[in-house]
PDB file of N, CA and C in Angstrom:
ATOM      1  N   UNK A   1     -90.660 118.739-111.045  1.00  0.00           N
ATOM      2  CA  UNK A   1     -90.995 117.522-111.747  1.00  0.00           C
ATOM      3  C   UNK A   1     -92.068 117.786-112.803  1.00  0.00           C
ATOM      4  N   UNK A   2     -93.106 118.490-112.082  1.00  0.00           N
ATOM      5  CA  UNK A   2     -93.768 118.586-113.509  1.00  0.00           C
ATOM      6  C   UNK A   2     -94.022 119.933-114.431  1.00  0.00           C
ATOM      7  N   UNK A   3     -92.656 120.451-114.840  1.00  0.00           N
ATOM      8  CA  UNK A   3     -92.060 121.248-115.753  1.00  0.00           C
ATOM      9  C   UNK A   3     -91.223 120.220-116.373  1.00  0.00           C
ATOM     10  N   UNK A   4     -90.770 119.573-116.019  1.00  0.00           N
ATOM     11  CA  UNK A   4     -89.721 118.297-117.045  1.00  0.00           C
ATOM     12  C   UNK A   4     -91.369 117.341-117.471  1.00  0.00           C
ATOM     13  N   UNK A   5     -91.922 117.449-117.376  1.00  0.00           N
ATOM     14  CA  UNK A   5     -93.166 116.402-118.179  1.00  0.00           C
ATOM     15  C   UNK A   5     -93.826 117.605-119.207  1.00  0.00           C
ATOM     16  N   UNK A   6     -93.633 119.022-119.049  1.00  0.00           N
ATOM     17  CA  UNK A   6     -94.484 119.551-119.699  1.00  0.00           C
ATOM     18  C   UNK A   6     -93.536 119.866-120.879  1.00  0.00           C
ATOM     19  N   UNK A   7     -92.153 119.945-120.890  1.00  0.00           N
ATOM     20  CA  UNK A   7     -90.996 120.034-121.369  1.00  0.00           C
ATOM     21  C   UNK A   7     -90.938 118.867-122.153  1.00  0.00           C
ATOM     22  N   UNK A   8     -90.764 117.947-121.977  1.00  0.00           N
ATOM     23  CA  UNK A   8     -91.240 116.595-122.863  1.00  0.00           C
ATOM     24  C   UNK A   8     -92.413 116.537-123.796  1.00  0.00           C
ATOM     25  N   UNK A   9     -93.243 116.779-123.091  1.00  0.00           N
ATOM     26  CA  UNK A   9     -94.850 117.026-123.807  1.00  0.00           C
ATOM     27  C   UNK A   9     -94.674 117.779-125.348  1.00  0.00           C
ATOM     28  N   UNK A  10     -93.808 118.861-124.865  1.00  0.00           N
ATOM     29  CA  UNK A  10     -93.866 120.102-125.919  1.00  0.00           C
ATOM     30  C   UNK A  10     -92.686 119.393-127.221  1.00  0.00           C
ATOM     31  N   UNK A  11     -91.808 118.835-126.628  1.00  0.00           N
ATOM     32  CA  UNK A  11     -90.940 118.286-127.470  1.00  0.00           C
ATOM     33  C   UNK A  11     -91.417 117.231-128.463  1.00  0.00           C
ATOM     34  N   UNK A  12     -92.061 115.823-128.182  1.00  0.00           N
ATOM     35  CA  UNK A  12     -92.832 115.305-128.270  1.00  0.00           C
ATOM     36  C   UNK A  12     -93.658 115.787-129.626  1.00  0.00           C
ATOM     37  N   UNK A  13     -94.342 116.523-129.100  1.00  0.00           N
ATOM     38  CA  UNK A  13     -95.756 117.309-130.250  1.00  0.00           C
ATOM     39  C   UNK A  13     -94.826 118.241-131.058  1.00  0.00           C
ATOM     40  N   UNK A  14     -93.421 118.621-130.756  1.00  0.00           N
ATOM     41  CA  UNK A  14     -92.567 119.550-132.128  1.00  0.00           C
ATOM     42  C   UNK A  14     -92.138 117.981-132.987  1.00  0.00           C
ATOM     43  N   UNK A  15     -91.600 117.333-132.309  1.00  0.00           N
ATOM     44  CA  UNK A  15     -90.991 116.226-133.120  1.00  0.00           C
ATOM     45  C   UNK A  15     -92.235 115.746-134.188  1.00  0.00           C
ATOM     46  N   UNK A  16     -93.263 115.450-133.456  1.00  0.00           N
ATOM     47  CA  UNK A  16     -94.416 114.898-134.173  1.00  0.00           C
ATOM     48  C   UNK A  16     -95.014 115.591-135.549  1.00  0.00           C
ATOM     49  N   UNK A  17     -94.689 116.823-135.007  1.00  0.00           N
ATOM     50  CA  UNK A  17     -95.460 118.032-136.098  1.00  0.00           C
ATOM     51  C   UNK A  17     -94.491 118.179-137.093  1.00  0.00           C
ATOM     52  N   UNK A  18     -93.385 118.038-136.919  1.00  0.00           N
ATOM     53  CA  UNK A  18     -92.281 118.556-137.452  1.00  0.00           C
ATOM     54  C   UNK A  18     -91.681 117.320-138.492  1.00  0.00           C
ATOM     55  N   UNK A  19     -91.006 116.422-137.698  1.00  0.00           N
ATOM     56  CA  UNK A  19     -90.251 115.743-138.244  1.00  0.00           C
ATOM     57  C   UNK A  19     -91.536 114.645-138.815  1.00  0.00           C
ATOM     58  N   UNK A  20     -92.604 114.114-137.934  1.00  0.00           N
ATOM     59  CA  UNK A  20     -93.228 113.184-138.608  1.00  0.00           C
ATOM     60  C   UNK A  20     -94.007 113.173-139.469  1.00  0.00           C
ATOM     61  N   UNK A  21     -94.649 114.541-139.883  1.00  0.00           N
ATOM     62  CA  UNK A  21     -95.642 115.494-140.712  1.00  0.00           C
ATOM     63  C   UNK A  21     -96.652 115.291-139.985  1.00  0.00           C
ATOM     64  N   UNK A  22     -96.906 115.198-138.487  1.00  0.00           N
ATOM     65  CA  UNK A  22     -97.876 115.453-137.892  1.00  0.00           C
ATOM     66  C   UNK A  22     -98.336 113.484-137.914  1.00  0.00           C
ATOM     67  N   UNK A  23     -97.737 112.938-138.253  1.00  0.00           N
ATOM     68  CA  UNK A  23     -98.094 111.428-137.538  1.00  0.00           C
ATOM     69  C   UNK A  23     -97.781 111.316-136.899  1.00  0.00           C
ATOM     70  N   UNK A  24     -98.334 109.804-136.209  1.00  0.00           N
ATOM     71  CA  UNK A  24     -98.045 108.600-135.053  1.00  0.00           C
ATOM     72  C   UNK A  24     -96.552 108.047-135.095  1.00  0.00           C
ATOM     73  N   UNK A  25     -95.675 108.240-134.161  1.00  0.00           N
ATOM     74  CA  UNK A  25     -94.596 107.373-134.479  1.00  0.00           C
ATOM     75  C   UNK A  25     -94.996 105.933-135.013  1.00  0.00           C
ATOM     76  N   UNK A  26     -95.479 105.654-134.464  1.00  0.00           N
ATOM     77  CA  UNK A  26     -96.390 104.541-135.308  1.00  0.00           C
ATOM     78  C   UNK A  26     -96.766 103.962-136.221  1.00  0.00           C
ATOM     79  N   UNK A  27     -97.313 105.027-136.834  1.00  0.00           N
ATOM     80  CA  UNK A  27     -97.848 105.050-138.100  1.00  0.00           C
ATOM     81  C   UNK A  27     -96.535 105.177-139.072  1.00  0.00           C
ATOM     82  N   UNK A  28     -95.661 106.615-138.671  1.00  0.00           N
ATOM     83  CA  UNK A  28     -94.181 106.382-139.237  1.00  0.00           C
ATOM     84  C   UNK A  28     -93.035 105.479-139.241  1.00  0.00           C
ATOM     85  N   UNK A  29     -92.974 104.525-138.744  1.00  0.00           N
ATOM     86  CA  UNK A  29     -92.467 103.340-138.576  1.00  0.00           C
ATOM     87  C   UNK A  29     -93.326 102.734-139.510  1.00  0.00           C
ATOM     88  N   UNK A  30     -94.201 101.851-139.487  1.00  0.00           N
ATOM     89  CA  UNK A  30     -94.894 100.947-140.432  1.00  0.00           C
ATOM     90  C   UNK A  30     -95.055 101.849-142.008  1.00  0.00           C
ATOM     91  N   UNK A  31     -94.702 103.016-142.074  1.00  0.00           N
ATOM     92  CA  UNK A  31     -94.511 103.213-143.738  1.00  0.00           C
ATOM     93  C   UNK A  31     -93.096 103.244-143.626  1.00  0.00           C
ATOM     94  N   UNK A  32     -92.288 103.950-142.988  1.00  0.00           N
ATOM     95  CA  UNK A  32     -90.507 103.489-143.463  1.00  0.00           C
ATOM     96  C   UNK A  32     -90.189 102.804-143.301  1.00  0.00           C
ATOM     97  N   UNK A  33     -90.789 101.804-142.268  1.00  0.00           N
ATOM     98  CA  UNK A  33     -89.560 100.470-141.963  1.00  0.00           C
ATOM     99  C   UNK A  33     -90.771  99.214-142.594  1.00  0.00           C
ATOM    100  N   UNK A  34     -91.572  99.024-143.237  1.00  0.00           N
ATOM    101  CA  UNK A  34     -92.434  97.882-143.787  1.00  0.00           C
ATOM    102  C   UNK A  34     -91.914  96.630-142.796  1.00  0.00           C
ATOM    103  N   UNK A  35     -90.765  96.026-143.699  1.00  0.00           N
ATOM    104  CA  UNK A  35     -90.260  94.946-142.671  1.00  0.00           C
ATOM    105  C   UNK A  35     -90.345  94.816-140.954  1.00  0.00           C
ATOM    106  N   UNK A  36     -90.692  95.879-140.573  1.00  0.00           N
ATOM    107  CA  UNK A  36     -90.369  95.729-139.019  1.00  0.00           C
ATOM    108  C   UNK A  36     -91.721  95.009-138.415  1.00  0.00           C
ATOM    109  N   UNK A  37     -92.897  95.157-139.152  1.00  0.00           N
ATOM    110  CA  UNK A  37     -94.238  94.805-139.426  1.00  0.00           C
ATOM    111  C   UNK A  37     -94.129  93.433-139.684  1.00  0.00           C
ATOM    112  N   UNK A  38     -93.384  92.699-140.811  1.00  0.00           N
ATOM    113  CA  UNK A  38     -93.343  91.518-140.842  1.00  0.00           C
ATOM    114  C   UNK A  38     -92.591  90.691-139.733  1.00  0.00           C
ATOM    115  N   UNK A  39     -91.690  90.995-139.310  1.00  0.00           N
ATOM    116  CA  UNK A  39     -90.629  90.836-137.807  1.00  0.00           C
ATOM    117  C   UNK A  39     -91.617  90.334-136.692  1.00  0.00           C
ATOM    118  N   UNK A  40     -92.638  91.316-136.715  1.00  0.00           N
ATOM    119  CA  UNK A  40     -93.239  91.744-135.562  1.00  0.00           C
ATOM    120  C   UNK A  40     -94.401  89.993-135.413  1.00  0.00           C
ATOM    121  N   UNK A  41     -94.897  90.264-136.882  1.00  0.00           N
ATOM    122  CA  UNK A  41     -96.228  89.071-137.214  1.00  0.00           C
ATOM    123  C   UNK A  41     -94.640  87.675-136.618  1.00  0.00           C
ATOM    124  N   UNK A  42     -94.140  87.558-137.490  1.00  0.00           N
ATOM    125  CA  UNK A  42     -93.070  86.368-137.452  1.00  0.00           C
ATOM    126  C   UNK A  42     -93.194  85.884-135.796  1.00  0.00           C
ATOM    127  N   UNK A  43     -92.540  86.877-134.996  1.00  0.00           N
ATOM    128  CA  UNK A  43     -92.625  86.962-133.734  1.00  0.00           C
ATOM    129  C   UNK A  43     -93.602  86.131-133.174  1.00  0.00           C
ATOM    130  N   UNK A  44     -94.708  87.061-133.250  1.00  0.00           N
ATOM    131  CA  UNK A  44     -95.863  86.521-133.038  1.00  0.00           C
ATOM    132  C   UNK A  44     -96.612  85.441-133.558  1.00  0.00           C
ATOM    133  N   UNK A  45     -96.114  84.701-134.496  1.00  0.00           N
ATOM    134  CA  UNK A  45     -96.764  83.251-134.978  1.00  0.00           C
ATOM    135  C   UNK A  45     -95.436  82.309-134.168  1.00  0.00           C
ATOM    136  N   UNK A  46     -94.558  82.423-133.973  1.00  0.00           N
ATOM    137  CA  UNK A  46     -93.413  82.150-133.045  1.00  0.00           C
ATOM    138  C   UNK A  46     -93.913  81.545-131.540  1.00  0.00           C
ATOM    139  N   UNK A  47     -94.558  82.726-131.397  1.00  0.00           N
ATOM    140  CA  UNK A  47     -94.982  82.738-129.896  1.00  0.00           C
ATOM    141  C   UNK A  47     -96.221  81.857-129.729  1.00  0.00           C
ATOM    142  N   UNK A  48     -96.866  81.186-130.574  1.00  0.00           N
ATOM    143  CA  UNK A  48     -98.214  80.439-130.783  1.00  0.00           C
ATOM    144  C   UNK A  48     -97.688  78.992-129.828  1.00  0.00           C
ATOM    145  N   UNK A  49     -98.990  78.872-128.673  1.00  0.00           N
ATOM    146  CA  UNK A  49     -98.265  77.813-128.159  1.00  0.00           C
ATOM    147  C   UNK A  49     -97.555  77.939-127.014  1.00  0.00           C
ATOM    148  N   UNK A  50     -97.130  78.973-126.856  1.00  0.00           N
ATOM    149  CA  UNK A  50     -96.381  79.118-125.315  1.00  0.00           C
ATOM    150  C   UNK A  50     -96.759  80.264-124.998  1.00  0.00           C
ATOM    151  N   UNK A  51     -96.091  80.141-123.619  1.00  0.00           N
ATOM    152  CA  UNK A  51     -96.833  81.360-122.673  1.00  0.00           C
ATOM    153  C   UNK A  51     -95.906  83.049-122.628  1.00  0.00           C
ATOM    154  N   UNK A  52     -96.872  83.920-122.757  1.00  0.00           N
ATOM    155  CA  UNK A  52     -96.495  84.790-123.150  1.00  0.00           C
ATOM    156  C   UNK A  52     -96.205  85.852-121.830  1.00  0.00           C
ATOM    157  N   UNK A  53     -95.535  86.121-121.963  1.00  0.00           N
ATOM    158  CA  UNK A  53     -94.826  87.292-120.439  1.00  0.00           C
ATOM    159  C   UNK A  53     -94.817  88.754-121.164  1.00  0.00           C
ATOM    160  N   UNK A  54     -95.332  89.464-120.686  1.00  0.00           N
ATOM    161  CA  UNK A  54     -95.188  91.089-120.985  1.00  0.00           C
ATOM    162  C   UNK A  54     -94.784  91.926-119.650  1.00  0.00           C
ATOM    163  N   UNK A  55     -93.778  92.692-120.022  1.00  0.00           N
ATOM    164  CA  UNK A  55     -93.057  93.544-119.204  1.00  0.00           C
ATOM    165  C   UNK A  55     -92.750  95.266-119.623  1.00  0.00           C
ATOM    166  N   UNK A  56     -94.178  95.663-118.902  1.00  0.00           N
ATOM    167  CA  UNK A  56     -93.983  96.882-119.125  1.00  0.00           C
ATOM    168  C   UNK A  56     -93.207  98.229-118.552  1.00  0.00           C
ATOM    169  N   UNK A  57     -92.524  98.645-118.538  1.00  0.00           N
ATOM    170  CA  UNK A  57     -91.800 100.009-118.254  1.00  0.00           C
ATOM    171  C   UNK A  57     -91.814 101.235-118.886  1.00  0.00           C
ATOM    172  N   UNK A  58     -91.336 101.957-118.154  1.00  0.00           N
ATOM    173  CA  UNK A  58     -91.498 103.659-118.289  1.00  0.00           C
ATOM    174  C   UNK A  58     -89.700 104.075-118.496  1.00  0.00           C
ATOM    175  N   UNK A  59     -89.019 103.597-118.141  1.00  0.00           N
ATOM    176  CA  UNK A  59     -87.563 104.458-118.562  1.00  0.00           C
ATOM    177  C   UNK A  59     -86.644 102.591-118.927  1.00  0.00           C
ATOM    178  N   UNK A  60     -85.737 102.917-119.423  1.00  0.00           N
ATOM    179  CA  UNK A  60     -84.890 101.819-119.881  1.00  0.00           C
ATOM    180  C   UNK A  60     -84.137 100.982-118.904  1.00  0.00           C
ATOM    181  N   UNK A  61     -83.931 101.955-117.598  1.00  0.00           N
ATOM    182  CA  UNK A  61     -83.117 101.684-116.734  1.00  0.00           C
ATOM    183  C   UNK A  61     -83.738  99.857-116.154  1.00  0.00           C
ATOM    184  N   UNK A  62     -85.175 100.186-115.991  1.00  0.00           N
ATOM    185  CA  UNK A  62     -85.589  98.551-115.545  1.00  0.00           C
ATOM    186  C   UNK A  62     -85.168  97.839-116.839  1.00  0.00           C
ATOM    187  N   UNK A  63     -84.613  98.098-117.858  1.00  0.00           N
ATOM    188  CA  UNK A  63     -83.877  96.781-118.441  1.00  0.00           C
ATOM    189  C   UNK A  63     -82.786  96.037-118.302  1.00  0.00           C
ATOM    190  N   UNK A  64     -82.004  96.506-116.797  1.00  0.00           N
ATOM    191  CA  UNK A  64     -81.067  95.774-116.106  1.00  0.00           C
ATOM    192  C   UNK A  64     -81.725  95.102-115.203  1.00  0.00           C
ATOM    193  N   UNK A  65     -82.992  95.457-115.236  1.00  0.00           N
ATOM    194  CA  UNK A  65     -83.885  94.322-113.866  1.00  0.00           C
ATOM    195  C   UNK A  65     -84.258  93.072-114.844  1.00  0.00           C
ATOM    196  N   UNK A  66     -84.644  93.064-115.779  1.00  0.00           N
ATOM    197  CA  UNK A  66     -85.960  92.263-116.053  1.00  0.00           C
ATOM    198  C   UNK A  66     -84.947  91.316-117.537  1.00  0.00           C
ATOM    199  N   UNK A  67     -83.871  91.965-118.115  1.00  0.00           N
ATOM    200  CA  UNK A  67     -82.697  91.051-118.744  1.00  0.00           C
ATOM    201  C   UNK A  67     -82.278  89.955-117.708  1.00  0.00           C
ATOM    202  N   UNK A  68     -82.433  89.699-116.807  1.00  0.00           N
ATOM    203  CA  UNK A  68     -81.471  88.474-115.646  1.00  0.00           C
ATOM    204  C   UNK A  68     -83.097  87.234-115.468  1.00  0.00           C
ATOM    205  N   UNK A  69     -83.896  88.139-115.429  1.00  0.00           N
ATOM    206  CA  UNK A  69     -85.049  87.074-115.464  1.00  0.00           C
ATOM    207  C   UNK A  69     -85.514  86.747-116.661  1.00  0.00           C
ATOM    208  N   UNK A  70     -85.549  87.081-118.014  1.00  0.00           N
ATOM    209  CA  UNK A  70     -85.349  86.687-118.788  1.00  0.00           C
ATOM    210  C   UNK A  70     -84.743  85.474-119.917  1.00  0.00           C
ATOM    211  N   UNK A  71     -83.048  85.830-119.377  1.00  0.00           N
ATOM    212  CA  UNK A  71     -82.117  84.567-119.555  1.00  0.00           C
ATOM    213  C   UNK A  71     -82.289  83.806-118.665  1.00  0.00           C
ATOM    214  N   UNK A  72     -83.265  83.825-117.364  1.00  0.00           N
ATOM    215  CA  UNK A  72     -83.335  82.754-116.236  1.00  0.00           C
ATOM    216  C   UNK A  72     -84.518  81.306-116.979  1.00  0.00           C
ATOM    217  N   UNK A  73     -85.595  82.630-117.521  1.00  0.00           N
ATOM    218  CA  UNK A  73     -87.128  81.396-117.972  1.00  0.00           C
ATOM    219  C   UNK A  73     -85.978  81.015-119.498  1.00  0.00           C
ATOM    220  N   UNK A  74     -85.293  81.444-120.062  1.00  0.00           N
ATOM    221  CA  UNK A  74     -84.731  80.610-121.109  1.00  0.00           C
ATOM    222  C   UNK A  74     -83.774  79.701-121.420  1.00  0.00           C
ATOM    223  N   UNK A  75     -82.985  79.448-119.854  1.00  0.00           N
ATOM    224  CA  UNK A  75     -82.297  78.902-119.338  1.00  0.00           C
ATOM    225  C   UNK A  75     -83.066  77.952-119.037  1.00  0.00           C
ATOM    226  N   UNK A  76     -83.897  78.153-117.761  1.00  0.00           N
ATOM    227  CA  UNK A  76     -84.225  77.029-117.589  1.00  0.00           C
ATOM    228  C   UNK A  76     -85.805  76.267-118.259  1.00  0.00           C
ATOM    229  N   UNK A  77     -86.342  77.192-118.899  1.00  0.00           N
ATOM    230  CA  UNK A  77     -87.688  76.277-119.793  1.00  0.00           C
ATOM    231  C   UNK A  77     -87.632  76.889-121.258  1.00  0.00           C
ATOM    232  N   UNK A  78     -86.215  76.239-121.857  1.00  0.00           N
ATOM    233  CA  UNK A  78     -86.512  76.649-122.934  1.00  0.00           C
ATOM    234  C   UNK A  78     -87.772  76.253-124.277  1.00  0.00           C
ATOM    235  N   UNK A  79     -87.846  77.758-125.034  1.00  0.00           N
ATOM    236  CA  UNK A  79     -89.079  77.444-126.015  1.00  0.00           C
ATOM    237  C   UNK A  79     -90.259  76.977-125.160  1.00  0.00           C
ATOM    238  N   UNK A  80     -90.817  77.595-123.830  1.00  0.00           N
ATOM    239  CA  UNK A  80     -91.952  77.498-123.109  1.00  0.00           C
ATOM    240  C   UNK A  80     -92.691  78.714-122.505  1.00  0.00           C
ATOM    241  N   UNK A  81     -91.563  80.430-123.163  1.00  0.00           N
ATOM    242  CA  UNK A  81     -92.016  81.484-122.513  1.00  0.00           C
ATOM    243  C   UNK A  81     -91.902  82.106-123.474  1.00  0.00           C
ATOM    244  N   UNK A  82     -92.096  83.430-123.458  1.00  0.00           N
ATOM    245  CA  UNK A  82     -92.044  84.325-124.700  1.00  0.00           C
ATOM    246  C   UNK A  82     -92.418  85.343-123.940  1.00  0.00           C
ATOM    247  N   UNK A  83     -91.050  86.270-123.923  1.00  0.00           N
ATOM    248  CA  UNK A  83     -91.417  87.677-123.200  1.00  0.00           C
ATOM    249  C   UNK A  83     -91.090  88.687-124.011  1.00  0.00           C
ATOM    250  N   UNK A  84     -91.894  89.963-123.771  1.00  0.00           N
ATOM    251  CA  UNK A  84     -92.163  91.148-124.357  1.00  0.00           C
ATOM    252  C   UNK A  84     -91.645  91.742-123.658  1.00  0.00           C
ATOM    253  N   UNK A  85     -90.833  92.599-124.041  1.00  0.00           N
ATOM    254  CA  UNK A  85     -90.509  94.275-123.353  1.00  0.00           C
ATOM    255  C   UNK A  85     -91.483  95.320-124.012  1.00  0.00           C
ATOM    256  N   UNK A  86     -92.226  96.125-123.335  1.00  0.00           N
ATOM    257  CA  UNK A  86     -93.160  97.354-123.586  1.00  0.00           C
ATOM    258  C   UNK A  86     -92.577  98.201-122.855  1.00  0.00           C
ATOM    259  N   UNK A  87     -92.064  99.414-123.764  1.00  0.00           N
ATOM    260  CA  UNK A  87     -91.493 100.780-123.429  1.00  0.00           C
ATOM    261  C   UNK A  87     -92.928 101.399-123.206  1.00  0.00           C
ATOM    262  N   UNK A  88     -93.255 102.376-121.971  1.00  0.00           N
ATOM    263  CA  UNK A  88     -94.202 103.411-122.382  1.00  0.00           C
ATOM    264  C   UNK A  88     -93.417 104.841-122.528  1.00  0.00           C
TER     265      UNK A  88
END
């Protein structure tokens, strides 16, 4: 297990060095994609007013958990929740 994290690690810091010129995915996103920045604010003046749910995870797979509770708070209280998915 932790040879597949150090294996990642290394990949990670080639992609970064390599493909991003040594930026933040982060940082590379908000200069190529501009718009995704405005999306993001939109969102978030959206969300002003209701209650906000954040759902954080580590692999994608919990996005067959947390999609069913999702359509449940929008089903039943709509325009009263506002949930986030956070990949780490």
């Amino acid at each position: 297990m932790r040879l597949d994290k150090i294996i990642q690690k290394i990949l990670e810091l080639l992609v970064q060095r390599w493909l991003l010129k040594g930026d933040s995915l982060l940082n590379y996103f908000n200069k190529t994609q501009p718009y995704l920045r405005q999306e993001k604010q939109t969102l978030l003046e959206q969300s002003s007013g209701r209650i906000v749910i954040y759902f954080t995870f580590r692999t994608l797979h919990f996005l067959d958990w947390f999609a069913p509770i999702d359509l449940a708070l929008k089903r039943s209280f709509p325009k009263k929740y506002v949930v986030f998915y956070i990949g780490l």
